[in-house]
C-alpha atoms as a PDB file:
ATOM      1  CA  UNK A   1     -19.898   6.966  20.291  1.00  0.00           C
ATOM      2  CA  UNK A   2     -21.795   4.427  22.364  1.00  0.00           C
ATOM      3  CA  UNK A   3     -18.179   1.916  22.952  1.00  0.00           C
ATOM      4  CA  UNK A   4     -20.058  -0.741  24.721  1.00  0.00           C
ATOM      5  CA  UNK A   5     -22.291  -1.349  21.784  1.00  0.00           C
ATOM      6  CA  UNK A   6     -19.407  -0.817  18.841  1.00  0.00           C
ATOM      7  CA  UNK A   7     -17.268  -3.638  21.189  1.00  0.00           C
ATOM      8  CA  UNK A   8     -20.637  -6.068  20.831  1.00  0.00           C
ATOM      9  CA  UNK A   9     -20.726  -5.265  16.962  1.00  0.00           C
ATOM     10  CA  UNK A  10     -17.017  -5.907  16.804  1.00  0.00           C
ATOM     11  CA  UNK A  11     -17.502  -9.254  18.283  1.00  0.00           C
ATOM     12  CA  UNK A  12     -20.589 -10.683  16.166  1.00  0.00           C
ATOM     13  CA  UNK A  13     -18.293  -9.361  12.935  1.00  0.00           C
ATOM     14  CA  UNK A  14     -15.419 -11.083  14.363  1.00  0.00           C
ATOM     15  CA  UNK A  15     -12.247 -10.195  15.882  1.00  0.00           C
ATOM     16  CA  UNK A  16      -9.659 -10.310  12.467  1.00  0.00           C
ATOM     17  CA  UNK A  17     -12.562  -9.222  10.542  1.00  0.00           C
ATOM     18  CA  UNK A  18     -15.537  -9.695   8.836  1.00  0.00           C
ATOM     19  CA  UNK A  19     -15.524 -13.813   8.075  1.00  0.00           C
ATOM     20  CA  UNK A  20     -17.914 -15.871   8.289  1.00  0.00           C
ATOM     21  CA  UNK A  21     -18.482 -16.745  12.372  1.00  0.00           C
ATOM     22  CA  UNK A  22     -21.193 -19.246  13.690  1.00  0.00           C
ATOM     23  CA  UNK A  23     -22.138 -19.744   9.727  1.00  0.00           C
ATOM     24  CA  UNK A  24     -23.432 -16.791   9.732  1.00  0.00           C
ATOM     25  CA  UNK A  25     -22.172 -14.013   6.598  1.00  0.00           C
ATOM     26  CA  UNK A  26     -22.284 -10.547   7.029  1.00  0.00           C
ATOM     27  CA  UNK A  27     -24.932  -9.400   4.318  1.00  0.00           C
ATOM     28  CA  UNK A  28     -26.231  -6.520   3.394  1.00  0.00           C
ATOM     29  CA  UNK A  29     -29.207  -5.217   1.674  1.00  0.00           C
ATOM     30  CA  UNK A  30     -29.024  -2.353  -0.934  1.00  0.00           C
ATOM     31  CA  UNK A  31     -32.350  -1.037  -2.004  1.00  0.00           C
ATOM     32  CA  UNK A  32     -32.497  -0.309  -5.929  1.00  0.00           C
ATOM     33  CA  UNK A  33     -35.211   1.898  -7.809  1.00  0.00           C
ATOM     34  CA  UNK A  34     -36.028   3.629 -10.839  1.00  0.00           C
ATOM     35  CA  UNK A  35     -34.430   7.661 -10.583  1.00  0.00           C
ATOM     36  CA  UNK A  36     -32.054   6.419  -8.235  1.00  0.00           C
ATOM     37  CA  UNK A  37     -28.420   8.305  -7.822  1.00  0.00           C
ATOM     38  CA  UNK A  38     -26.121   5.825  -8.579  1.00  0.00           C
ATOM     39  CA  UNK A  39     -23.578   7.028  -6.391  1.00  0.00           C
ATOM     40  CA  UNK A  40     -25.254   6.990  -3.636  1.00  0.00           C
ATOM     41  CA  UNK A  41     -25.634   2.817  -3.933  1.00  0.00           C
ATOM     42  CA  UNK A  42     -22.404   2.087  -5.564  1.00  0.00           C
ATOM     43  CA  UNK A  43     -19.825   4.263  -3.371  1.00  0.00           C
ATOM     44  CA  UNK A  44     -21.219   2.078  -0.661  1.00  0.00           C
ATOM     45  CA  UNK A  45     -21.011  -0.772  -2.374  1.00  0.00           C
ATOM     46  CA  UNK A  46     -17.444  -0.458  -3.416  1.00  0.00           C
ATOM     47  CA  UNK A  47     -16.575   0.323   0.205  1.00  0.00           C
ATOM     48  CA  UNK A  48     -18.689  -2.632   1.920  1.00  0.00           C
ATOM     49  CA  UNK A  49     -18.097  -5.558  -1.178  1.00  0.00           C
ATOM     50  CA  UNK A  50     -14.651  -6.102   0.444  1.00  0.00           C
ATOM     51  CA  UNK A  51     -15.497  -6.807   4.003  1.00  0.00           C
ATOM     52  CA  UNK A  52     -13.840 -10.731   4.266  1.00  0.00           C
ATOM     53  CA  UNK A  53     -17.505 -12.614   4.133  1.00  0.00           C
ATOM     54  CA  UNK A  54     -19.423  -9.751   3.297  1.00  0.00           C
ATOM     55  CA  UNK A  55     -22.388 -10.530   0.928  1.00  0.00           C
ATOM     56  CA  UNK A  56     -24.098  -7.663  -1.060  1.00  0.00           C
ATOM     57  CA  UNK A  57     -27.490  -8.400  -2.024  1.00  0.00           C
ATOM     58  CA  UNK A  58     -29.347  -5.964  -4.391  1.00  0.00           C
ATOM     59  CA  UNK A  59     -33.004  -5.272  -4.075  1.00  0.00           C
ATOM     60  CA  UNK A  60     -36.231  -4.414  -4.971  1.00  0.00           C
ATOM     61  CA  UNK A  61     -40.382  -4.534  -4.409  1.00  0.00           C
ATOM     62  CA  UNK A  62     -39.936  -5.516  -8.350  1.00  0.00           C
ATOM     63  CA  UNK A  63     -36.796  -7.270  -9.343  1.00  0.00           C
ATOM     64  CA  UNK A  64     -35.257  -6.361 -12.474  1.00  0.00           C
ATOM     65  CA  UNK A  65     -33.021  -3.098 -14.246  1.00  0.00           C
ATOM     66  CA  UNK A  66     -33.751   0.158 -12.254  1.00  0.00           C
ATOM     67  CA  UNK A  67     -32.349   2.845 -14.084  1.00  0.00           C
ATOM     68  CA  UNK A  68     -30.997   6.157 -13.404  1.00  0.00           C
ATOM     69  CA  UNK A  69     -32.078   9.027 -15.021  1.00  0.00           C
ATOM     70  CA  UNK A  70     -28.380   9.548 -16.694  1.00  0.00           C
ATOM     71  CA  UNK A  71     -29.500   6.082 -18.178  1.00  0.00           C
ATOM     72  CA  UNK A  72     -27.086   3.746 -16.400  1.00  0.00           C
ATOM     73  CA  UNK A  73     -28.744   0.954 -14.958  1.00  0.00           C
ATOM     74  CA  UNK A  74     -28.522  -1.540 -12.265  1.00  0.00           C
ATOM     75  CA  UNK A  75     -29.675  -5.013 -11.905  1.00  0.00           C
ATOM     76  CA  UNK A  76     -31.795  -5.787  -8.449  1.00  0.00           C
ATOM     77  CA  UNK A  77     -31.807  -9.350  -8.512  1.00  0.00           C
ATOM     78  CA  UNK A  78     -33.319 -10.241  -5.560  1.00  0.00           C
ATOM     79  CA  UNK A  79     -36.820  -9.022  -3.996  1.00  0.00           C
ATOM     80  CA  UNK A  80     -37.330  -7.975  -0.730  1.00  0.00           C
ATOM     81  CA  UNK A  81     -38.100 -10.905   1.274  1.00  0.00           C
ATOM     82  CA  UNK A  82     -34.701 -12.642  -0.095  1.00  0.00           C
ATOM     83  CA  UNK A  83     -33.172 -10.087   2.369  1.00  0.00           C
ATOM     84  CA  UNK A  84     -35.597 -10.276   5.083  1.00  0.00           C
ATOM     85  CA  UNK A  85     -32.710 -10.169   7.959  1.00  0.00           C
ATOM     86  CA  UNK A  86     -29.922  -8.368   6.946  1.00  0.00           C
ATOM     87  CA  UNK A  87     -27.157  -7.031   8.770  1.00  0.00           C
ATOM     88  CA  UNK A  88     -26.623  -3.571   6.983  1.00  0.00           C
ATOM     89  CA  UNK A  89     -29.850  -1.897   5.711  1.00  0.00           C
ATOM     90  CA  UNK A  90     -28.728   0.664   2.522  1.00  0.00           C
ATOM     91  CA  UNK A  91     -31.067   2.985   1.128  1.00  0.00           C
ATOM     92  CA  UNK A  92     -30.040   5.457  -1.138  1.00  0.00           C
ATOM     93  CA  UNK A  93     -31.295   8.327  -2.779  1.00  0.00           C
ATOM     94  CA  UNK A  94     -32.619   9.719  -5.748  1.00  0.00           C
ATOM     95  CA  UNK A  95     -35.697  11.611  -7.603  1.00  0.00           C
ATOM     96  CA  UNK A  96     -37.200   7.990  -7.210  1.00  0.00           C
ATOM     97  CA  UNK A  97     -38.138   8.260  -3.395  1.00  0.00           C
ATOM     98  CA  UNK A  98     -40.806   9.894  -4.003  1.00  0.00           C
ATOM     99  CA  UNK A  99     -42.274   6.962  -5.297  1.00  0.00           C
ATOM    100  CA  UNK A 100     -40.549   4.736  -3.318  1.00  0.00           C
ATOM    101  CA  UNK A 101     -41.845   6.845   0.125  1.00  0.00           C
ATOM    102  CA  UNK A 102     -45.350   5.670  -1.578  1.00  0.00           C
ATOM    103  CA  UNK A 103     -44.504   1.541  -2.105  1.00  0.00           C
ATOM    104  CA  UNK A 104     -46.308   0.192   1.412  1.00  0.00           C
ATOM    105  CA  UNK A 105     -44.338  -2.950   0.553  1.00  0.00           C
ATOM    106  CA  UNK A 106     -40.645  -1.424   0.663  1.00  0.00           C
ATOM    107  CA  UNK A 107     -41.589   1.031   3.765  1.00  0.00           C
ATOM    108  CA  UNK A 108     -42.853  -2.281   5.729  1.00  0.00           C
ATOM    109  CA  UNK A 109     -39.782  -4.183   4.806  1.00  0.00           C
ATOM    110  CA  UNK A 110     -37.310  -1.528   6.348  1.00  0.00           C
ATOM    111  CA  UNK A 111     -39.495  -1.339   9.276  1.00  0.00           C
ATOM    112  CA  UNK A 112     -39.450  -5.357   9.748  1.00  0.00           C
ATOM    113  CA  UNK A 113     -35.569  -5.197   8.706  1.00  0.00           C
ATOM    114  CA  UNK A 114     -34.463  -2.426  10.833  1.00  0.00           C
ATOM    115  CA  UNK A 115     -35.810  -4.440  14.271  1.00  0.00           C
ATOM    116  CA  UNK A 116     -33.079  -7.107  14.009  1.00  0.00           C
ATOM    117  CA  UNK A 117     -30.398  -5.342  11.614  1.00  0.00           C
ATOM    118  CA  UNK A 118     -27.054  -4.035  13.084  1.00  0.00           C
ATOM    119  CA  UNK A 119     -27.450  -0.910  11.105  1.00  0.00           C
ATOM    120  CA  UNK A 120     -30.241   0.533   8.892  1.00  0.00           C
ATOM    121  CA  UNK A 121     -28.174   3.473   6.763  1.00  0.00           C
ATOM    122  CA  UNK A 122     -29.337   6.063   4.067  1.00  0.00           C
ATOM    123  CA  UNK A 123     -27.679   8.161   1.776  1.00  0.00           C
ATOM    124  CA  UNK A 124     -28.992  11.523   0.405  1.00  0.00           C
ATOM    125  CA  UNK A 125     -32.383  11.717   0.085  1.00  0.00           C
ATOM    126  CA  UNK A 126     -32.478   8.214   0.946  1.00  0.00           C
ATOM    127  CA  UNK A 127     -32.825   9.439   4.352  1.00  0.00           C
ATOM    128  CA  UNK A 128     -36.592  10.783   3.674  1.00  0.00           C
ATOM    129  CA  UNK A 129     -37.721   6.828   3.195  1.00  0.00           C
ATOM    130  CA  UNK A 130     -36.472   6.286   6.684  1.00  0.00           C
ATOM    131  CA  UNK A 131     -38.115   8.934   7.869  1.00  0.00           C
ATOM    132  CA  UNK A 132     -41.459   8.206   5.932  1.00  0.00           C
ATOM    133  CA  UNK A 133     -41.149   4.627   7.564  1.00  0.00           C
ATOM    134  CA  UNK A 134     -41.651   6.652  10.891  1.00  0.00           C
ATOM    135  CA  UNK A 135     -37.661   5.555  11.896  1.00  0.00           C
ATOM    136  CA  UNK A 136     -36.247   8.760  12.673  1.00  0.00           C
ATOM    137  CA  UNK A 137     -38.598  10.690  15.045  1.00  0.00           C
ATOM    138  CA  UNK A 138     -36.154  12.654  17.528  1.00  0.00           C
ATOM    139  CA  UNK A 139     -33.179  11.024  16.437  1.00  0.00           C
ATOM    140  CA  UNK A 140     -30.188  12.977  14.540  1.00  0.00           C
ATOM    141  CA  UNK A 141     -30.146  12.403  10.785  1.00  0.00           C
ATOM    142  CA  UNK A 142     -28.764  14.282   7.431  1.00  0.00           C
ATOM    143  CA  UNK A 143     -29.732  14.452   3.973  1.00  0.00           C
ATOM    144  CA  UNK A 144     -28.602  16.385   0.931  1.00  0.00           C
ATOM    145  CA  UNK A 145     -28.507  19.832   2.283  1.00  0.00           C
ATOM    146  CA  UNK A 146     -30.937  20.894  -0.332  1.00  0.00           C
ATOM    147  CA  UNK A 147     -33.516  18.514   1.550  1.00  0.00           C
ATOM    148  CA  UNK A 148     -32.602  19.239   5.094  1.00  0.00           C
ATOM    149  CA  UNK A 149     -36.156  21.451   6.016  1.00  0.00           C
ATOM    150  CA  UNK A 150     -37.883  18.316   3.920  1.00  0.00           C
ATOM    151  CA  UNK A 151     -36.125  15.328   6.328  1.00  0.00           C
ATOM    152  CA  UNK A 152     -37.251  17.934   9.671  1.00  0.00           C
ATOM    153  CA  UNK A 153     -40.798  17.352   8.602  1.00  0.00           C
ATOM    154  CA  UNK A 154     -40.541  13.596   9.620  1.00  0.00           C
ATOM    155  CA  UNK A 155     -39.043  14.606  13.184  1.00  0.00           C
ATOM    156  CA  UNK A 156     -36.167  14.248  12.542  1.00  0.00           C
ATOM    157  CA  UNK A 157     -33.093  16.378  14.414  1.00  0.00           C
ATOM    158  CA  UNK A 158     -31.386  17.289  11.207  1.00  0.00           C
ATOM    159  CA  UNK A 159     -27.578  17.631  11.501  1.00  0.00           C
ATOM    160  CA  UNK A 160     -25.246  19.611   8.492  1.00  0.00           C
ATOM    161  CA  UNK A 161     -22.781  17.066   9.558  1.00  0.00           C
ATOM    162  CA  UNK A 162     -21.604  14.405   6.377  1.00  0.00           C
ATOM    163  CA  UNK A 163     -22.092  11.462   8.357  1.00  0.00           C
ATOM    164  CA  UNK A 164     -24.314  11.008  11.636  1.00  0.00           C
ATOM    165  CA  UNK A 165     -25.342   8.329  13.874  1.00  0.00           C
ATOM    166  CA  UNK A 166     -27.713   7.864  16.188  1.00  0.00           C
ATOM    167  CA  UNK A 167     -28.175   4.348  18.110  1.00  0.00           C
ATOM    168  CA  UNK A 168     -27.949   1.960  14.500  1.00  0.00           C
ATOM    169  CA  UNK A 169     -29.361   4.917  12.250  1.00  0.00           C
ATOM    170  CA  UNK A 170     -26.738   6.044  10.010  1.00  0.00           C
ATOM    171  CA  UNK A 171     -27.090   8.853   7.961  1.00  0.00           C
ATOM    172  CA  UNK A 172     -24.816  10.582   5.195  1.00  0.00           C
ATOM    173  CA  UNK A 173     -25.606  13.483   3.310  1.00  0.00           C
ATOM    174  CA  UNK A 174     -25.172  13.837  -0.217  1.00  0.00           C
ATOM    175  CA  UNK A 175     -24.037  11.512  -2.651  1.00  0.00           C
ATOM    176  CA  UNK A 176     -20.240  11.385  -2.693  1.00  0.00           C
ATOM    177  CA  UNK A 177     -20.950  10.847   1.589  1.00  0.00           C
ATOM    178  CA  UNK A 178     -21.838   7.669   1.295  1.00  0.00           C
ATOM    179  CA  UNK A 179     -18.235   6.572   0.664  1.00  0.00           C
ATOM    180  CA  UNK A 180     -17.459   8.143   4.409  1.00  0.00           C
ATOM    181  CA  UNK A 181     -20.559   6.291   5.797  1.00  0.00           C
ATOM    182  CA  UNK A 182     -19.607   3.197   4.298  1.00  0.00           C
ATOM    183  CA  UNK A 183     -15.847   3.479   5.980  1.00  0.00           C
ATOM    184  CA  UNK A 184     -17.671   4.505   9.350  1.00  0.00           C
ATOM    185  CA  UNK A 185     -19.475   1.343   9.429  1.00  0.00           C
ATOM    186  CA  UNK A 186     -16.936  -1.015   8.638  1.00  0.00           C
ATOM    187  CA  UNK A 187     -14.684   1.097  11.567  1.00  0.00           C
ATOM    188  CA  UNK A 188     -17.803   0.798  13.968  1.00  0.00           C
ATOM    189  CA  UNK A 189     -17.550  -3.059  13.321  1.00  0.00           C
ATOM    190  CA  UNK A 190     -14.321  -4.113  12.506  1.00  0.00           C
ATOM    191  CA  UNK A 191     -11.827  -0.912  14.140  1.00  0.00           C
ATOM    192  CA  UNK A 192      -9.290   1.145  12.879  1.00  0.00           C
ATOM    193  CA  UNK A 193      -7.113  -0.662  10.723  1.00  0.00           C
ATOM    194  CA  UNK A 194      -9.855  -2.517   8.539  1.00  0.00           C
ATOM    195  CA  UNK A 195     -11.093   0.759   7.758  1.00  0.00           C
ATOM    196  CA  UNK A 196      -8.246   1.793   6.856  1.00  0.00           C
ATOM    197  CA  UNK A 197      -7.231  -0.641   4.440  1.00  0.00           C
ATOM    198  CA  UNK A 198     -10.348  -0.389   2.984  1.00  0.00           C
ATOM    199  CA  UNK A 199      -9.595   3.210   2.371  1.00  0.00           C
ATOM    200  CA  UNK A 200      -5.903   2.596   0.713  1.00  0.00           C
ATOM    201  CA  UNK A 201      -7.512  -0.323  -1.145  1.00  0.00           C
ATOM    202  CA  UNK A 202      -9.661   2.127  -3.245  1.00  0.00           C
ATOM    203  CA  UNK A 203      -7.119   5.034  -2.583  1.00  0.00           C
ATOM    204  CA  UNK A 204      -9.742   7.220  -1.434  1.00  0.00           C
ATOM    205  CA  UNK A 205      -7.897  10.539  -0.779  1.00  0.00           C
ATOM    206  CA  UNK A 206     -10.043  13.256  -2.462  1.00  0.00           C
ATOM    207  CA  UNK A 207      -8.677  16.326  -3.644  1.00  0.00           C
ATOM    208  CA  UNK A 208     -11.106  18.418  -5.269  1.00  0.00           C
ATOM    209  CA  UNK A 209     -10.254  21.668  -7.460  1.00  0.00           C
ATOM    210  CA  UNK A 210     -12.807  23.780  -5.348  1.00  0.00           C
ATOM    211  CA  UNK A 211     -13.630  23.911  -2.014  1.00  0.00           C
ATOM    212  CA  UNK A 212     -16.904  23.952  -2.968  1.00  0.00           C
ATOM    213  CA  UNK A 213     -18.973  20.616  -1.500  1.00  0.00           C
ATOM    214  CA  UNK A 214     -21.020  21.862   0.883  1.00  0.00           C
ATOM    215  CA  UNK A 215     -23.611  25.236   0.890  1.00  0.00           C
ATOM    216  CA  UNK A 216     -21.672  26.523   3.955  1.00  0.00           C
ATOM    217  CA  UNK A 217     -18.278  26.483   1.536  1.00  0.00           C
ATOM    218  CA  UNK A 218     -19.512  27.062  -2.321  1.00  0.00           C
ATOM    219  CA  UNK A 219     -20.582  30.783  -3.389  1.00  0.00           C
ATOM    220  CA  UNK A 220     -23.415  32.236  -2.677  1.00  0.00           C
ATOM    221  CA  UNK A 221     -24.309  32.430  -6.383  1.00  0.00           C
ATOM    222  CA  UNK A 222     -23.751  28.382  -6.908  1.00  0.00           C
ATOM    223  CA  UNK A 223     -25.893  27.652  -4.190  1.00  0.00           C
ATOM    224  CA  UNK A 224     -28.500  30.142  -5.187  1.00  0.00           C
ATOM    225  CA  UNK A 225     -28.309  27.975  -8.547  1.00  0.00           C
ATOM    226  CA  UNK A 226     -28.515  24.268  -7.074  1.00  0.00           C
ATOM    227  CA  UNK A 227     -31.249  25.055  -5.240  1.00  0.00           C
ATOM    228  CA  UNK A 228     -33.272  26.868  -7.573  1.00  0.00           C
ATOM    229  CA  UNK A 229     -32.452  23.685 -10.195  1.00  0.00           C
ATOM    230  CA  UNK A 230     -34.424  21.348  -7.422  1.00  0.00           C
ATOM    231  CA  UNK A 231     -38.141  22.970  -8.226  1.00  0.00           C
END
Protein backbone atom coordinates (compact mmCIF):
# COMPACT_ATOMS: atom_id res chain seq x y z
CA UNK A 1 0.00 0.00 0.00
CA UNK A 2 1.09 3.44 -1.15
CA UNK A 3 2.06 4.73 2.99
CA UNK A 4 2.84 8.20 1.95
CA UNK A 5 -0.60 8.74 0.59
CA UNK A 6 -2.64 6.60 3.51
CA UNK A 7 -0.39 9.08 6.13
CA UNK A 8 -1.95 12.29 3.98
CA UNK A 9 -5.53 10.63 4.22
CA UNK A 10 -4.92 9.99 7.88
CA UNK A 11 -4.20 13.58 8.42
CA UNK A 12 -7.21 15.35 6.44
CA UNK A 13 -9.52 12.60 8.59
CA UNK A 14 -7.78 13.61 11.62
CA UNK A 15 -5.42 12.16 13.97
CA UNK A 16 -8.10 10.60 16.93
CA UNK A 17 -10.43 10.05 14.18
CA UNK A 18 -12.85 11.02 11.89
CA UNK A 19 -14.29 14.59 13.53
CA UNK A 20 -15.02 17.29 12.05
CA UNK A 21 -11.40 19.28 11.19
CA UNK A 22 -11.22 22.76 9.40
CA UNK A 23 -15.32 22.54 9.35
CA UNK A 24 -15.10 20.25 7.09
CA UNK A 25 -17.31 16.53 7.73
CA UNK A 26 -16.32 13.50 6.30
CA UNK A 27 -19.33 12.63 3.89
CA UNK A 28 -20.01 10.18 1.80
CA UNK A 29 -22.13 9.52 -1.14
CA UNK A 30 -24.08 6.19 -1.59
CA UNK A 31 -25.65 5.79 -4.95
CA UNK A 32 -29.31 4.20 -4.72
CA UNK A 33 -31.36 2.58 -7.72
CA UNK A 34 -34.15 0.51 -8.61
CA UNK A 35 -32.82 -3.63 -8.65
CA UNK A 36 -30.23 -2.67 -6.40
CA UNK A 37 -28.64 -5.45 -3.81
CA UNK A 38 -29.26 -4.11 -0.68
CA UNK A 39 -26.36 -5.48 0.87
CA UNK A 40 -24.13 -4.23 -1.10
CA UNK A 41 -25.23 -0.36 0.12
CA UNK A 42 -26.16 -1.13 3.61
CA UNK A 43 -23.07 -3.40 4.83
CA UNK A 44 -21.19 -0.29 3.91
CA UNK A 45 -23.28 1.83 5.42
CA UNK A 46 -23.38 0.14 8.74
CA UNK A 47 -19.58 0.05 8.68
CA UNK A 48 -18.96 3.85 7.54
CA UNK A 49 -22.29 5.57 9.64
CA UNK A 50 -20.03 5.37 12.74
CA UNK A 51 -16.95 7.17 11.65
CA UNK A 52 -17.00 10.29 14.56
CA UNK A 53 -18.32 13.15 11.90
CA UNK A 54 -19.07 10.94 9.23
CA UNK A 55 -22.17 12.01 7.17
CA UNK A 56 -23.97 9.44 4.88
CA UNK A 57 -25.82 10.96 2.19
CA UNK A 58 -28.09 8.74 -0.02
CA UNK A 59 -28.53 9.36 -3.68
CA UNK A 60 -30.00 9.38 -6.81
CA UNK A 61 -30.47 10.96 -10.67
CA UNK A 62 -34.30 10.74 -9.27
CA UNK A 63 -34.81 11.09 -5.59
CA UNK A 64 -37.28 9.00 -4.01
CA UNK A 65 -37.88 4.86 -2.86
CA UNK A 66 -35.57 2.61 -5.03
CA UNK A 67 -36.52 -0.75 -4.43
CA UNK A 68 -34.97 -4.04 -4.50
CA UNK A 69 -36.26 -6.72 -6.28
CA UNK A 70 -36.90 -8.80 -2.81
CA UNK A 71 -39.19 -5.63 -2.34
CA UNK A 72 -37.33 -3.83 0.44
CA UNK A 73 -36.83 -0.39 -0.30
CA UNK A 74 -34.64 2.49 0.38
CA UNK A 75 -35.18 6.12 0.53
CA UNK A 76 -32.52 8.36 -1.68
CA UNK A 77 -33.21 11.61 -0.39
CA UNK A 78 -30.90 13.64 -1.93
CA UNK A 79 -30.02 14.03 -5.83
CA UNK A 80 -26.83 14.04 -7.20
CA UNK A 81 -25.61 17.46 -7.16
CA UNK A 82 -26.43 17.63 -3.19
CA UNK A 83 -23.26 15.41 -3.11
CA UNK A 84 -21.27 17.03 -5.70
CA UNK A 85 -17.82 16.72 -3.55
CA UNK A 86 -17.82 13.93 -1.49
CA UNK A 87 -15.19 12.27 0.27
CA UNK A 88 -16.16 8.50 -0.21
CA UNK A 89 -17.84 7.68 -3.58
CA UNK A 90 -20.18 4.19 -2.97
CA UNK A 91 -21.65 2.47 -5.74
CA UNK A 92 -23.14 -0.68 -5.33
CA UNK A 93 -24.50 -3.31 -7.27
CA UNK A 94 -27.41 -4.89 -8.51
CA UNK A 95 -29.57 -6.10 -11.73
CA UNK A 96 -30.19 -2.21 -11.85
CA UNK A 97 -26.72 -1.21 -13.42
CA UNK A 98 -27.64 -2.00 -16.37
CA UNK A 99 -29.74 0.83 -16.44
CA UNK A 100 -27.83 2.80 -14.37
CA UNK A 101 -24.48 2.14 -16.87
CA UNK A 102 -27.14 3.91 -19.39
CA UNK A 103 -28.17 7.29 -17.03
CA UNK A 104 -25.47 9.97 -18.75
CA UNK A 105 -26.38 12.00 -15.67
CA UNK A 106 -25.13 9.45 -12.85
CA UNK A 107 -21.96 8.27 -15.10
CA UNK A 108 -20.96 12.19 -15.37
CA UNK A 109 -21.46 12.72 -11.72
CA UNK A 110 -18.93 9.89 -10.66
CA UNK A 111 -16.62 11.13 -13.20
CA UNK A 112 -16.86 14.91 -11.78
CA UNK A 113 -16.91 13.27 -8.10
CA UNK A 114 -14.13 10.91 -8.44
CA UNK A 115 -11.52 14.03 -9.49
CA UNK A 116 -11.59 15.53 -5.97
CA UNK A 117 -12.94 12.47 -3.77
CA UNK A 118 -10.51 10.57 -1.41
CA UNK A 119 -11.95 7.35 -2.60
CA UNK A 120 -14.47 6.37 -5.33
CA UNK A 121 -15.50 2.49 -4.16
CA UNK A 122 -17.89 -0.17 -5.74
CA UNK A 123 -19.32 -3.19 -4.62
CA UNK A 124 -20.35 -6.18 -6.82
CA UNK A 125 -21.42 -5.35 -9.96
CA UNK A 126 -21.24 -1.91 -8.91
CA UNK A 127 -17.85 -2.07 -10.21
CA UNK A 128 -19.15 -2.27 -14.05
CA UNK A 129 -20.57 1.59 -13.57
CA UNK A 130 -17.04 2.55 -12.79
CA UNK A 131 -15.83 0.95 -15.45
CA UNK A 132 -18.60 2.20 -17.94
CA UNK A 133 -17.59 5.78 -16.62
CA UNK A 134 -14.18 4.91 -18.34
CA UNK A 135 -12.47 4.89 -14.45
CA UNK A 136 -10.83 1.70 -14.44
CA UNK A 137 -8.78 1.27 -17.68
CA UNK A 138 -5.48 -0.69 -16.55
CA UNK A 139 -6.11 -0.42 -13.05
CA UNK A 140 -6.87 -3.63 -10.71
CA UNK A 141 -10.55 -4.05 -9.86
CA UNK A 142 -13.10 -7.04 -8.74
CA UNK A 143 -16.60 -7.74 -9.14
CA UNK A 144 -18.90 -10.62 -8.32
CA UNK A 145 -16.98 -13.47 -9.70
CA UNK A 146 -19.87 -14.31 -11.90
CA UNK A 147 -19.10 -10.85 -13.70
CA UNK A 148 -15.37 -10.93 -13.69
CA UNK A 149 -14.94 -11.59 -17.91
CA UNK A 150 -17.90 -8.68 -18.02
CA UNK A 151 -15.71 -5.92 -15.70
CA UNK A 152 -12.32 -7.11 -18.22
CA UNK A 153 -14.28 -5.71 -21.09
CA UNK A 154 -13.91 -2.11 -19.65
CA UNK A 155 -9.97 -2.63 -19.21
CA UNK A 156 -9.97 -3.38 -16.34
CA UNK A 157 -7.08 -5.85 -14.59
CA UNK A 158 -9.58 -8.02 -12.84
CA UNK A 159 -8.34 -9.48 -9.52
CA UNK A 160 -10.32 -12.78 -7.62
CA UNK A 161 -9.16 -10.97 -4.60
CA UNK A 162 -12.39 -9.70 -2.05
CA UNK A 163 -11.13 -6.36 -1.74
CA UNK A 164 -8.60 -4.43 -4.14
CA UNK A 165 -7.18 -1.10 -4.47
CA UNK A 166 -5.61 0.66 -6.84
CA UNK A 167 -4.50 4.50 -6.29
CA UNK A 168 -8.32 5.72 -4.64
CA UNK A 169 -10.28 2.91 -6.65
CA UNK A 170 -11.60 0.49 -4.30
CA UNK A 171 -13.15 -2.48 -5.32
CA UNK A 172 -14.95 -5.47 -3.41
CA UNK A 173 -16.43 -8.34 -4.89
CA UNK A 174 -19.64 -9.67 -4.06
CA UNK A 175 -22.10 -8.51 -1.78
CA UNK A 176 -21.27 -9.62 1.75
CA UNK A 177 -17.44 -7.84 0.61
CA UNK A 178 -18.49 -4.72 1.00
CA UNK A 179 -18.43 -5.02 4.81
CA UNK A 180 -14.39 -5.78 4.35
CA UNK A 181 -14.13 -2.75 1.96
CA UNK A 182 -15.88 -0.60 4.19
CA UNK A 183 -13.33 -1.64 7.27
CA UNK A 184 -10.36 -1.17 4.69
CA UNK A 185 -11.27 2.32 4.17
CA UNK A 186 -11.84 3.47 7.48
CA UNK A 187 -8.14 1.55 8.31
CA UNK A 188 -6.63 3.41 5.18
CA UNK A 189 -7.87 6.70 6.92
CA UNK A 190 -8.07 6.43 10.39
CA UNK A 191 -5.36 3.11 11.26
CA UNK A 192 -5.60 0.10 13.04
CA UNK A 193 -7.47 0.53 16.04
CA UNK A 194 -10.53 2.56 14.54
CA UNK A 195 -10.99 -0.23 12.34
CA UNK A 196 -11.00 -2.31 14.72
CA UNK A 197 -13.49 -1.01 16.92
CA UNK A 198 -15.58 -0.60 14.21
CA UNK A 199 -15.35 -4.29 13.69
CA UNK A 200 -16.17 -5.31 17.56
CA UNK A 201 -18.84 -2.59 17.44
CA UNK A 202 -20.93 -4.66 14.92
CA UNK A 203 -19.18 -7.97 16.09
CA UNK A 204 -18.32 -8.85 12.70
CA UNK A 205 -16.67 -12.31 13.08
CA UNK A 206 -18.31 -14.53 10.39
CA UNK A 207 -18.58 -18.07 10.72
CA UNK A 208 -20.34 -19.60 7.99
CA UNK A 209 -21.66 -23.39 7.94
CA UNK A 210 -19.87 -23.99 4.49
CA UNK A 211 -16.86 -23.02 3.15
CA UNK A 212 -18.54 -22.25 0.29
CA UNK A 213 -18.21 -18.17 -0.63
CA UNK A 214 -16.19 -18.07 -3.34
CA UNK A 215 -16.21 -20.32 -6.95
CA UNK A 216 -12.59 -21.36 -6.13
CA UNK A 217 -14.11 -23.01 -2.61
CA UNK A 218 -17.99 -24.10 -3.34
CA UNK A 219 -18.61 -27.42 -5.50
CA UNK A 220 -18.34 -27.67 -8.75
CA UNK A 221 -22.06 -28.48 -9.05
CA UNK A 222 -23.14 -25.08 -6.98
CA UNK A 223 -21.18 -23.06 -9.11
CA UNK A 224 -22.31 -24.75 -12.25
CA UNK A 225 -25.85 -23.66 -10.75
CA UNK A 226 -25.15 -19.84 -9.83
CA UNK A 227 -23.90 -19.23 -12.91
CA UNK A 228 -26.29 -20.82 -15.06
CA UNK A 229 -29.16 -18.82 -12.73
CA UNK A 230 -27.39 -15.37 -14.13
CA UNK A 231 -28.75 -15.86 -18.00
Amino acid sequence: MPERFDSALRERASDPGFRERDGEEMQIAILLFDDITILDAVGPYEVLSRIPGATVTWVASAPGLKKARGGLSLMADHRLDDAARPQIILVPGGSGVDEVMKDPSVIQWIRTAHETSLFTTAVCTGTLVLGAAGLLKGLKATTHWNYRERLAGFGAEVRSERVVRDGKIVTAAGVSAGIDMALRLVQWMAGDNAAQAIQLGIEYDPDPPFDAGSPEKAPPDIVEILRNARR
